[in-house]
C-alpha atoms as a PDB file:
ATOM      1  CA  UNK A   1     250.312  -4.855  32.724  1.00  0.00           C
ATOM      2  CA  UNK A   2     252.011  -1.703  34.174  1.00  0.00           C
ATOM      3  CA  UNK A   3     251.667   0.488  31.020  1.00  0.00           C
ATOM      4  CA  UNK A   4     247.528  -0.627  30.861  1.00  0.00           C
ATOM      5  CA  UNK A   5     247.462   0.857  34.931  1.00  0.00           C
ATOM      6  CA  UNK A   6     249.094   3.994  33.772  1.00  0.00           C
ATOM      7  CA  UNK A   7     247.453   4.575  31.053  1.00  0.00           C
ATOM      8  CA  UNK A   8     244.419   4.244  32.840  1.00  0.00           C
ATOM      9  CA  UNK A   9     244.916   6.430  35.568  1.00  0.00           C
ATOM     10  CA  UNK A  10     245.958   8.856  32.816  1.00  0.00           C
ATOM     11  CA  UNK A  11     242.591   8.743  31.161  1.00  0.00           C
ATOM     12  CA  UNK A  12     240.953   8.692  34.946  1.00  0.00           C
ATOM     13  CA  UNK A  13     242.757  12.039  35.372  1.00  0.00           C
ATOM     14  CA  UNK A  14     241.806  13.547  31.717  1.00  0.00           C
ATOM     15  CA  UNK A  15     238.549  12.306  32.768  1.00  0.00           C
ATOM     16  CA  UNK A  16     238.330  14.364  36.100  1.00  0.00           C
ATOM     17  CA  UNK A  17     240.309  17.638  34.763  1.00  0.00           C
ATOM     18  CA  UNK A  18     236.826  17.639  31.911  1.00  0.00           C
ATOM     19  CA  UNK A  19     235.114  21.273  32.221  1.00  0.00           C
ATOM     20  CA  UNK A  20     231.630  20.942  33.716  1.00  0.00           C
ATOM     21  CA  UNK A  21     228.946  22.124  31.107  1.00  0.00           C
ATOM     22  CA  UNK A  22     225.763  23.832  33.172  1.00  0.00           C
ATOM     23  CA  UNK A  23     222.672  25.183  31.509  1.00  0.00           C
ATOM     24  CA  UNK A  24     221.424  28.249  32.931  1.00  0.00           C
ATOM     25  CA  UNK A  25     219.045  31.649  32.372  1.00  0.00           C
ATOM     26  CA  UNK A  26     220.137  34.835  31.786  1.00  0.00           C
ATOM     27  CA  UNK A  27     218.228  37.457  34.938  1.00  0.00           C
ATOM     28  CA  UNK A  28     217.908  40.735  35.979  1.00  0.00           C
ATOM     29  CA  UNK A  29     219.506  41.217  39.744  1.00  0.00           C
ATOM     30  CA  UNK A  30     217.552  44.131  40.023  1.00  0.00           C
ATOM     31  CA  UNK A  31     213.737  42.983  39.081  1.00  0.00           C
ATOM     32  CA  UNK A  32     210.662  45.776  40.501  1.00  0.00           C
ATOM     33  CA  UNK A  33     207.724  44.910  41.134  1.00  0.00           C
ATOM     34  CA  UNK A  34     205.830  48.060  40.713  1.00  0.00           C
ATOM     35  CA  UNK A  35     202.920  49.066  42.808  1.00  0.00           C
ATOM     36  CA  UNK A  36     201.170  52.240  43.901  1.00  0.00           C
ATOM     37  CA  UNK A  37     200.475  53.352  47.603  1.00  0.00           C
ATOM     38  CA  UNK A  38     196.658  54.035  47.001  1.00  0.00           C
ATOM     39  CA  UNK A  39     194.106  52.317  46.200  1.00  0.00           C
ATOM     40  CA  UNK A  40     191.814  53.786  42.789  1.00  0.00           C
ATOM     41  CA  UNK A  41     190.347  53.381  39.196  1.00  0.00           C
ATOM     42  CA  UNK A  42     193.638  53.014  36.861  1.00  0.00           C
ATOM     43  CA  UNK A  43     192.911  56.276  34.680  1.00  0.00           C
ATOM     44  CA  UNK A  44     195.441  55.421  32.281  1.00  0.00           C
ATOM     45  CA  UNK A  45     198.623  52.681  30.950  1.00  0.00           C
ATOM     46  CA  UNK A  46     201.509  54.278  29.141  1.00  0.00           C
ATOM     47  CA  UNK A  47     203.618  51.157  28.854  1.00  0.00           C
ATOM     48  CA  UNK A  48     203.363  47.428  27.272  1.00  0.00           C
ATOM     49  CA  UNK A  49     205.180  44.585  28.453  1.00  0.00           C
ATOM     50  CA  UNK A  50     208.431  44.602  26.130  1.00  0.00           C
ATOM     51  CA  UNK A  51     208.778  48.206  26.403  1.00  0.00           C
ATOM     52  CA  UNK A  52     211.657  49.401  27.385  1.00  0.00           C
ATOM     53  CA  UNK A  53     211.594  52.788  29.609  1.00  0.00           C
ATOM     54  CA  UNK A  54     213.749  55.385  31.278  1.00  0.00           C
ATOM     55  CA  UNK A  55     213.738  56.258  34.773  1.00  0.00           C
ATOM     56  CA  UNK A  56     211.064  58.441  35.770  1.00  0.00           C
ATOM     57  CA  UNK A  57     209.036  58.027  32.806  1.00  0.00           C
ATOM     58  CA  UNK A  58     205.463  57.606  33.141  1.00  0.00           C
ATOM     59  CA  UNK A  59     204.033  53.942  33.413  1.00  0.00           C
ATOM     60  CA  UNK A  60     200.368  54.348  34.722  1.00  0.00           C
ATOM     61  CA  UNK A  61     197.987  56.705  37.062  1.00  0.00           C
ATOM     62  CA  UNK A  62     195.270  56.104  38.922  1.00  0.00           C
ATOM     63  CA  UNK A  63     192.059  58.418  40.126  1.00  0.00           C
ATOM     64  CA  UNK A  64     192.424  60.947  42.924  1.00  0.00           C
ATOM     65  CA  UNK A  65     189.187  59.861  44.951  1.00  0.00           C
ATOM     66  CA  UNK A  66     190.271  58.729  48.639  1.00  0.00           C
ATOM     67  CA  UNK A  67     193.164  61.581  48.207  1.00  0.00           C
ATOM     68  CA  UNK A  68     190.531  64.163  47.439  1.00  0.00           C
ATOM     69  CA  UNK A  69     188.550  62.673  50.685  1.00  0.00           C
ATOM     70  CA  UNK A  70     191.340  63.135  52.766  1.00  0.00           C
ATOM     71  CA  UNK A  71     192.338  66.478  51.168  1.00  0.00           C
ATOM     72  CA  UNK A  72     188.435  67.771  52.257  1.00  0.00           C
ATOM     73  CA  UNK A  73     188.615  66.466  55.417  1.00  0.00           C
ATOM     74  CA  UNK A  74     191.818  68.008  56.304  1.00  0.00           C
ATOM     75  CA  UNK A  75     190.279  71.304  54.794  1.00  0.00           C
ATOM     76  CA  UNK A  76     187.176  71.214  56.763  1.00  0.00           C
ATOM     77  CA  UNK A  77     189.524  70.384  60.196  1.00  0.00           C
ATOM     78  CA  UNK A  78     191.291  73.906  59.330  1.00  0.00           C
ATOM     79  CA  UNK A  79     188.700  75.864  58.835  1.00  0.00           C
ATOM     80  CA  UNK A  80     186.675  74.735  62.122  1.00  0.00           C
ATOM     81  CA  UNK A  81     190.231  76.002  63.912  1.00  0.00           C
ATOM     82  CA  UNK A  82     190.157  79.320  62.031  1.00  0.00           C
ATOM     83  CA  UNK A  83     186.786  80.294  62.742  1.00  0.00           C
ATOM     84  CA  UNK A  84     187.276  79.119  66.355  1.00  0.00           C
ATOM     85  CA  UNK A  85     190.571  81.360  66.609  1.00  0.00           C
ATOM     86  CA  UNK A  86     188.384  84.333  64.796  1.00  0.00           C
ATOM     87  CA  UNK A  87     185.701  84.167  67.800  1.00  0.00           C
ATOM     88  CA  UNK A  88     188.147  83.962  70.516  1.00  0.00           C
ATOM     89  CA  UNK A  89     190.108  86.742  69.006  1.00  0.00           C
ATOM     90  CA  UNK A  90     187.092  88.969  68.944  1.00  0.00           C
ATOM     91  CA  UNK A  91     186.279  88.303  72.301  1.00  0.00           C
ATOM     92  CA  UNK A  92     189.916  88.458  74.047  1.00  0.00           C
ATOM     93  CA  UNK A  93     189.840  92.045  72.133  1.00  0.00           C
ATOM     94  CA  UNK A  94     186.570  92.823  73.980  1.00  0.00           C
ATOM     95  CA  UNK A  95     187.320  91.664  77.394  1.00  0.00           C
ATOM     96  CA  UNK A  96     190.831  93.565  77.157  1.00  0.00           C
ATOM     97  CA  UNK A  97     188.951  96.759  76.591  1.00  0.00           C
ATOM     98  CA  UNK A  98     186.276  95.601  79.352  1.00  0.00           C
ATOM     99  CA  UNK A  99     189.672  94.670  81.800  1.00  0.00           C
ATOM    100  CA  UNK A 100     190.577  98.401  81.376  1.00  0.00           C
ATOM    101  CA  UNK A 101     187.547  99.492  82.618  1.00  0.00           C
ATOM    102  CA  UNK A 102     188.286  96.471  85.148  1.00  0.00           C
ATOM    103  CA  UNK A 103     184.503  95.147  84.580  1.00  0.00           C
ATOM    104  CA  UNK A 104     186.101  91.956  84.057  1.00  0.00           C
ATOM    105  CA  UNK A 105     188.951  90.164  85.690  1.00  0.00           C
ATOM    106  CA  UNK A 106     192.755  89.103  85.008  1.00  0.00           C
ATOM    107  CA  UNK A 107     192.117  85.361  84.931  1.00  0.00           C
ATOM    108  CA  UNK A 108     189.081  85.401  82.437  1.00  0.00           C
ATOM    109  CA  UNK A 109     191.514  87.264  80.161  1.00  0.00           C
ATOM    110  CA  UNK A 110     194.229  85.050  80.392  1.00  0.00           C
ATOM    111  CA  UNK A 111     191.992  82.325  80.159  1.00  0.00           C
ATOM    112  CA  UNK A 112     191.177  83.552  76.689  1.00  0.00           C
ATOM    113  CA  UNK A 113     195.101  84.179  75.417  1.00  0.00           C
ATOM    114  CA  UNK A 114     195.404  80.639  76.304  1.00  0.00           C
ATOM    115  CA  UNK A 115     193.188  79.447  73.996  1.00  0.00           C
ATOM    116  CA  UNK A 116     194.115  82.215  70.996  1.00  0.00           C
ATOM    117  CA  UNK A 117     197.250  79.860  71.357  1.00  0.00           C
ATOM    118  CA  UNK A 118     196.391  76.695  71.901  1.00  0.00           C
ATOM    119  CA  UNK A 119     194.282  77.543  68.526  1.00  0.00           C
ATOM    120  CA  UNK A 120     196.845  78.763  66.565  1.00  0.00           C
ATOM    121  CA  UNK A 121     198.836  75.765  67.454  1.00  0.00           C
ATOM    122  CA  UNK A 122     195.764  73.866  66.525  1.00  0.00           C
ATOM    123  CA  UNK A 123     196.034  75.849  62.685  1.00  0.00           C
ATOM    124  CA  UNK A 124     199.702  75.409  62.324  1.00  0.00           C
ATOM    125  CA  UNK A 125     199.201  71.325  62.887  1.00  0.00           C
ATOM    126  CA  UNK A 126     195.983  71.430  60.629  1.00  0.00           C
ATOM    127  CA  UNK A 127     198.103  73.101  58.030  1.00  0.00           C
ATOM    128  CA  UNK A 128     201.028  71.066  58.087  1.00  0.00           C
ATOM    129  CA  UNK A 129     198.316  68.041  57.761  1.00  0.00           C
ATOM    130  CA  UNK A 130     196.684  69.515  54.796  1.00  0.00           C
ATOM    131  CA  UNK A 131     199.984  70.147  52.652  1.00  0.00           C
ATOM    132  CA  UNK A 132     200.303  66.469  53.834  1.00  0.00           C
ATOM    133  CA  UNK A 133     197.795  65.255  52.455  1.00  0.00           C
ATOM    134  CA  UNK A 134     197.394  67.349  49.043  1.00  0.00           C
ATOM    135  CA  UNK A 135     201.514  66.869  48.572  1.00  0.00           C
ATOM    136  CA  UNK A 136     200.146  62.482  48.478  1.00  0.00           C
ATOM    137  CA  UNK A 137     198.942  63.674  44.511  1.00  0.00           C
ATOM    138  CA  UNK A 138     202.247  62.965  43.121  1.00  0.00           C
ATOM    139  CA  UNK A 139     202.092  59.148  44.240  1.00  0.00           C
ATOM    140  CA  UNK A 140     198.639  58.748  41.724  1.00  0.00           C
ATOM    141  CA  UNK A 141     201.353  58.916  38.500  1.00  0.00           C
ATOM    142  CA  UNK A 142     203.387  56.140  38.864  1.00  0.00           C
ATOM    143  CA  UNK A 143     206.774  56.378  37.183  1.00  0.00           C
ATOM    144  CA  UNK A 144     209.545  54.329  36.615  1.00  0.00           C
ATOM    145  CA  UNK A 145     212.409  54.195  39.347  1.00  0.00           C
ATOM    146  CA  UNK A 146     215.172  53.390  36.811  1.00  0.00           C
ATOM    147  CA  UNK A 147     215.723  52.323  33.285  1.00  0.00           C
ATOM    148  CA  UNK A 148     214.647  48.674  32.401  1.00  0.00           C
ATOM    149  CA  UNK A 149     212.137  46.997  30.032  1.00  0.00           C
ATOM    150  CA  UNK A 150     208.466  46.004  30.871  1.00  0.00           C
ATOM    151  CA  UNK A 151     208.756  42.369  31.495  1.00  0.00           C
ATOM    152  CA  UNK A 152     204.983  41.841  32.796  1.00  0.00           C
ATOM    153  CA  UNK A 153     201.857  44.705  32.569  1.00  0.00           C
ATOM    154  CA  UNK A 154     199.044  43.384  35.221  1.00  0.00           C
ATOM    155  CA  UNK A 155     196.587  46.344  35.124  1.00  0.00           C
ATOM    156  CA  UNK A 156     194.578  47.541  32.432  1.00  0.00           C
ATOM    157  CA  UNK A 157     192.461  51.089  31.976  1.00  0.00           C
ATOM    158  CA  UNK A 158     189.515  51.100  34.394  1.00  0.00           C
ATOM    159  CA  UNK A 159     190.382  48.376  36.781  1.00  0.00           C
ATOM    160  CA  UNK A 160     191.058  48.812  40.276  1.00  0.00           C
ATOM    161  CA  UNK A 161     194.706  49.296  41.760  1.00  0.00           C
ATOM    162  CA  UNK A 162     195.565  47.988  45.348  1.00  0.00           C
ATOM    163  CA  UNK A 163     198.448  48.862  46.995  1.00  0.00           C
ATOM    164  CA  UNK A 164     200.852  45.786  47.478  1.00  0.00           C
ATOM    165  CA  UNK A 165     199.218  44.052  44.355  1.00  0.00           C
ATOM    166  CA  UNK A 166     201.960  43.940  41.672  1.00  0.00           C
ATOM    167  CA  UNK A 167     200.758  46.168  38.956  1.00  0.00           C
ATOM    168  CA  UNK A 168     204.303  46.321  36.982  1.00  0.00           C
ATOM    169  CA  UNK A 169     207.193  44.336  36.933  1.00  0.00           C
ATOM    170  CA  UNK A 170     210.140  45.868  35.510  1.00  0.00           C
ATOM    171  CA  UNK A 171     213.614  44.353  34.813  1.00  0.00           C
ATOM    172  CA  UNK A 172     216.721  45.891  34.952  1.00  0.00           C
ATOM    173  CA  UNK A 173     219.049  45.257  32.371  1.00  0.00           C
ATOM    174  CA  UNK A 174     221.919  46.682  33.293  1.00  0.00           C
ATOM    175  CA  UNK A 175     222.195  44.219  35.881  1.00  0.00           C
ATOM    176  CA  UNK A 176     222.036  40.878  34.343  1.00  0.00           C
ATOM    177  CA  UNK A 177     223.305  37.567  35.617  1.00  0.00           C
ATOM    178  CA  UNK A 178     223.219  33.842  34.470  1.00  0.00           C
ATOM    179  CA  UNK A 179     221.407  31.651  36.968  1.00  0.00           C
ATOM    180  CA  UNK A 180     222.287  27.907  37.038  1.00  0.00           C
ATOM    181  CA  UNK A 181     221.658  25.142  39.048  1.00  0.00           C
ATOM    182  CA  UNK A 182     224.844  22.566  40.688  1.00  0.00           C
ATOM    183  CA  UNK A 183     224.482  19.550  40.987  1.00  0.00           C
ATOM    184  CA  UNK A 184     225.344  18.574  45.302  1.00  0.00           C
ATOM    185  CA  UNK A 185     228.590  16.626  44.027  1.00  0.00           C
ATOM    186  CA  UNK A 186     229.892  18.906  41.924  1.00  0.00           C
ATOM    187  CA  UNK A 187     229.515  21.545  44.568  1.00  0.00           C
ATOM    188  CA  UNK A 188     233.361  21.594  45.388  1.00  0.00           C
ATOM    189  CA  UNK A 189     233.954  22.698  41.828  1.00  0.00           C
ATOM    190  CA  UNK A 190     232.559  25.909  42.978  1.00  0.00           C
ATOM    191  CA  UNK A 191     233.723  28.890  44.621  1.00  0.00           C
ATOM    192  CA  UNK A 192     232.788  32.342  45.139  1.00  0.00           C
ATOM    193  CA  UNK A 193     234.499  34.719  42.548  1.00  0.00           C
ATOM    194  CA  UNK A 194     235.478  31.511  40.325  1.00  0.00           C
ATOM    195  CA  UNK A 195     235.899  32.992  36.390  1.00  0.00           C
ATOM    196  CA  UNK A 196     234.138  30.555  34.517  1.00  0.00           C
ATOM    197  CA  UNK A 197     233.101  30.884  30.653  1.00  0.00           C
ATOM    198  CA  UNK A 198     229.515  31.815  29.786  1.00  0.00           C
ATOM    199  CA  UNK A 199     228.254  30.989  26.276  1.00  0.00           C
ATOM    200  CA  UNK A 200     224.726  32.654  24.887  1.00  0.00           C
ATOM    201  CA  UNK A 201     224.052  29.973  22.131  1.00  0.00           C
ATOM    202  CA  UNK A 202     221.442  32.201  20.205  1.00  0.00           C
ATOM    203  CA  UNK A 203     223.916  34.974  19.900  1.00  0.00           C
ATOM    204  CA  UNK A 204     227.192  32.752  19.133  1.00  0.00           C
ATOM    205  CA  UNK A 205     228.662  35.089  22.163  1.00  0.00           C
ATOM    206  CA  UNK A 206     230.943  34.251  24.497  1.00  0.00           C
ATOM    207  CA  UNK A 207     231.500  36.394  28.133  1.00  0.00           C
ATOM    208  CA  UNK A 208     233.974  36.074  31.354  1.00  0.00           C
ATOM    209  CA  UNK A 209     231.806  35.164  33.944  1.00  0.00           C
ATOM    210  CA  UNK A 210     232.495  35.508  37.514  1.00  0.00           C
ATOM    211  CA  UNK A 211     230.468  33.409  40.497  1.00  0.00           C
ATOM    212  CA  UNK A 212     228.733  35.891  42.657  1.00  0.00           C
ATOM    213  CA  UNK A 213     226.459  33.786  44.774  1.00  0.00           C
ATOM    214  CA  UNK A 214     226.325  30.434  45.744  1.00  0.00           C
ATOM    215  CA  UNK A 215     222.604  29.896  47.505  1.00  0.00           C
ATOM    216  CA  UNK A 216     222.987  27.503  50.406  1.00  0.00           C
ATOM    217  CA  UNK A 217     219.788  26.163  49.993  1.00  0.00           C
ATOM    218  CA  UNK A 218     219.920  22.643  48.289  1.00  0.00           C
ATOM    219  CA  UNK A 219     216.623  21.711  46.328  1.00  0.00           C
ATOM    220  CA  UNK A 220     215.236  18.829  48.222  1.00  0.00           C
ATOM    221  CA  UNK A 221     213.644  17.274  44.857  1.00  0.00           C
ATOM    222  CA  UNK A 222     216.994  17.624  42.701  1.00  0.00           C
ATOM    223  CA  UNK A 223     219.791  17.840  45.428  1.00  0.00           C
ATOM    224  CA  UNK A 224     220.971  21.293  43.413  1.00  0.00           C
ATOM    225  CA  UNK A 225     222.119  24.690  44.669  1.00  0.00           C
ATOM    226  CA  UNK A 226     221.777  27.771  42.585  1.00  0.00           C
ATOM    227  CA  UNK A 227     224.628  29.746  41.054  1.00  0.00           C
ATOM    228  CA  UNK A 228     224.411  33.291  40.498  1.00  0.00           C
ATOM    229  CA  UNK A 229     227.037  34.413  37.691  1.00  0.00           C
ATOM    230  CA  UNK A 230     228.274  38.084  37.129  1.00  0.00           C
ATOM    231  CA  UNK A 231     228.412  39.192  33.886  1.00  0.00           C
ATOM    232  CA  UNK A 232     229.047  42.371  31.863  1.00  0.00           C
ATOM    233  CA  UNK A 233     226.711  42.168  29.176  1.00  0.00           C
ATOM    234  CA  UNK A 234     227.178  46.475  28.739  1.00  0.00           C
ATOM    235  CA  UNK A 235     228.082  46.316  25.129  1.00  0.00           C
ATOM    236  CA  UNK A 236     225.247  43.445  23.725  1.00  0.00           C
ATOM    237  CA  UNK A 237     221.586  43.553  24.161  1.00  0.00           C
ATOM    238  CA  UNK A 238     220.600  40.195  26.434  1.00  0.00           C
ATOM    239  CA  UNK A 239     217.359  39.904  27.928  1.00  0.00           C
ATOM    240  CA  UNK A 240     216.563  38.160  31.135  1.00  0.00           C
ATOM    241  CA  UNK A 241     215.043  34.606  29.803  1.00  0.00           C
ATOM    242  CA  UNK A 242     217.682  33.804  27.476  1.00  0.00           C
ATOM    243  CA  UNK A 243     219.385  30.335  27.306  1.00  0.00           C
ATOM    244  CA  UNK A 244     222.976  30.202  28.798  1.00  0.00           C
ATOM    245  CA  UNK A 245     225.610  27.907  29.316  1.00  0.00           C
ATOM    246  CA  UNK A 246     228.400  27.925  31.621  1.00  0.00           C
ATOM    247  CA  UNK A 247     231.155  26.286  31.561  1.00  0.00           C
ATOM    248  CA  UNK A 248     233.505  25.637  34.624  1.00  0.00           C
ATOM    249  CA  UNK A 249     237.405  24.334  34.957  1.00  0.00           C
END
């Protein structure tokens, strides 16, 4: 009777010292979704989805319209100040040469070099605006803000872009994780900057894995908590979707 209790709280502790098997998806930690800050006719797509790109290489542009509205407008604002500053220029000249003759007086002259300033101040600001506004034609070619592959393409030639509307989402694969899900009970099994073993079944490649986040936010339908696991996936090409397994002591 005493060797069937210990030899079954041996197999109750080979039981509980069993690695915990979790299936997870390989992800990009660094996913963009791409968008552009004005609104306009897409003009042209240089990318697919499954592309993969460097950073700052073209991925689409859009038409110039409300930038060349704004660019006129601003134009139109400084030229209204420069022909105001050429008539009040003309005219402080006169009354200088009238003041010297003293047919007019001090104050109507000062008057006038007050506004020669107030209207070149009025230029320089006008100016400054207009550069403004024509320097807003680099934002109509979008480009990429670092490497990564085209993982979804949401705009096509002659459709309308919005800002804030997702036009490209592009994945960063040097910066891949494995996301799993825990299970509430096996929780304690956990802890941050654990090395656990990652398996990619499709590739028949195994990789150290470290946790690097534990999401404190349990699923109220499954009682699970996502995992994020660190990975350096440098030397093999992985691609955020793929089937993972992780295995934890």
């Amino acid at each position: 009777m005493r060797r069937i209790i210990v030899l079954t709280l041996a197999l109750a502790g080979l039981l509980s010292a069993q690695s915990l098997i979790l299936s997870g998806t390989v992800i990009s930690d660094n996913e963009k979704m791409i968008t552009s800050r004005f609104m306009g006719f897409v003009t042209e797509v240089a990318v697919s989805e499954g592309e993969q790109v460097k950073k700052g290489q073209p991925l689409y542009s859009i038409d110039s319209k409300e930038i060349d509205s704004a660019v006129r407008q601003a134009e139109l604002s400084l030229q209204m100040y420069q022909n105001q500053y050429g008539n009040v220029k003309l005219n402080l000249e006169r009354h200088r040469r009238l003041l010297q003759k003293d047919m007019v007086s001090r104050y109507e002259v000062e008057n006038l070099e007050l506004a020669a300033k107030n209207l070149e101040d009025s230029i320089a600001i006008a100016q400054a605006r207009l550069n403004e506004v024509k320097s807003q034609y680099r934002y109509l070619r979008i480009t990429a803000p670092n490497d990564g592959v085209i993982i979804a393409k949401n705009i096509n030639v002659g459709e309308m872009a919005m800002p804030g509307m997702p036009a490209i989402i592009l994945s960063d694969l040097s910066a891949l994780k494995v996301s799993v899900e825990i299970a509430e009970s096996e929780l304690k099994r956990i802890q941050f900057g654990k090395k656990v073993k990652v398996t990619i079944p499709s590739f028949a490649l195994e990789l150290e894995g470290k946790v690097n986040a534990i999401i404190p936010s349990s699923n109220p339908m499954t009682h699970t908590f996502k995992v994020k696991i660190s990975i350096d996936a440098h030397k093999v090409h992985l691609y955020p979707g793929m089937y993972a397994t992780v295995e934890v002591d």
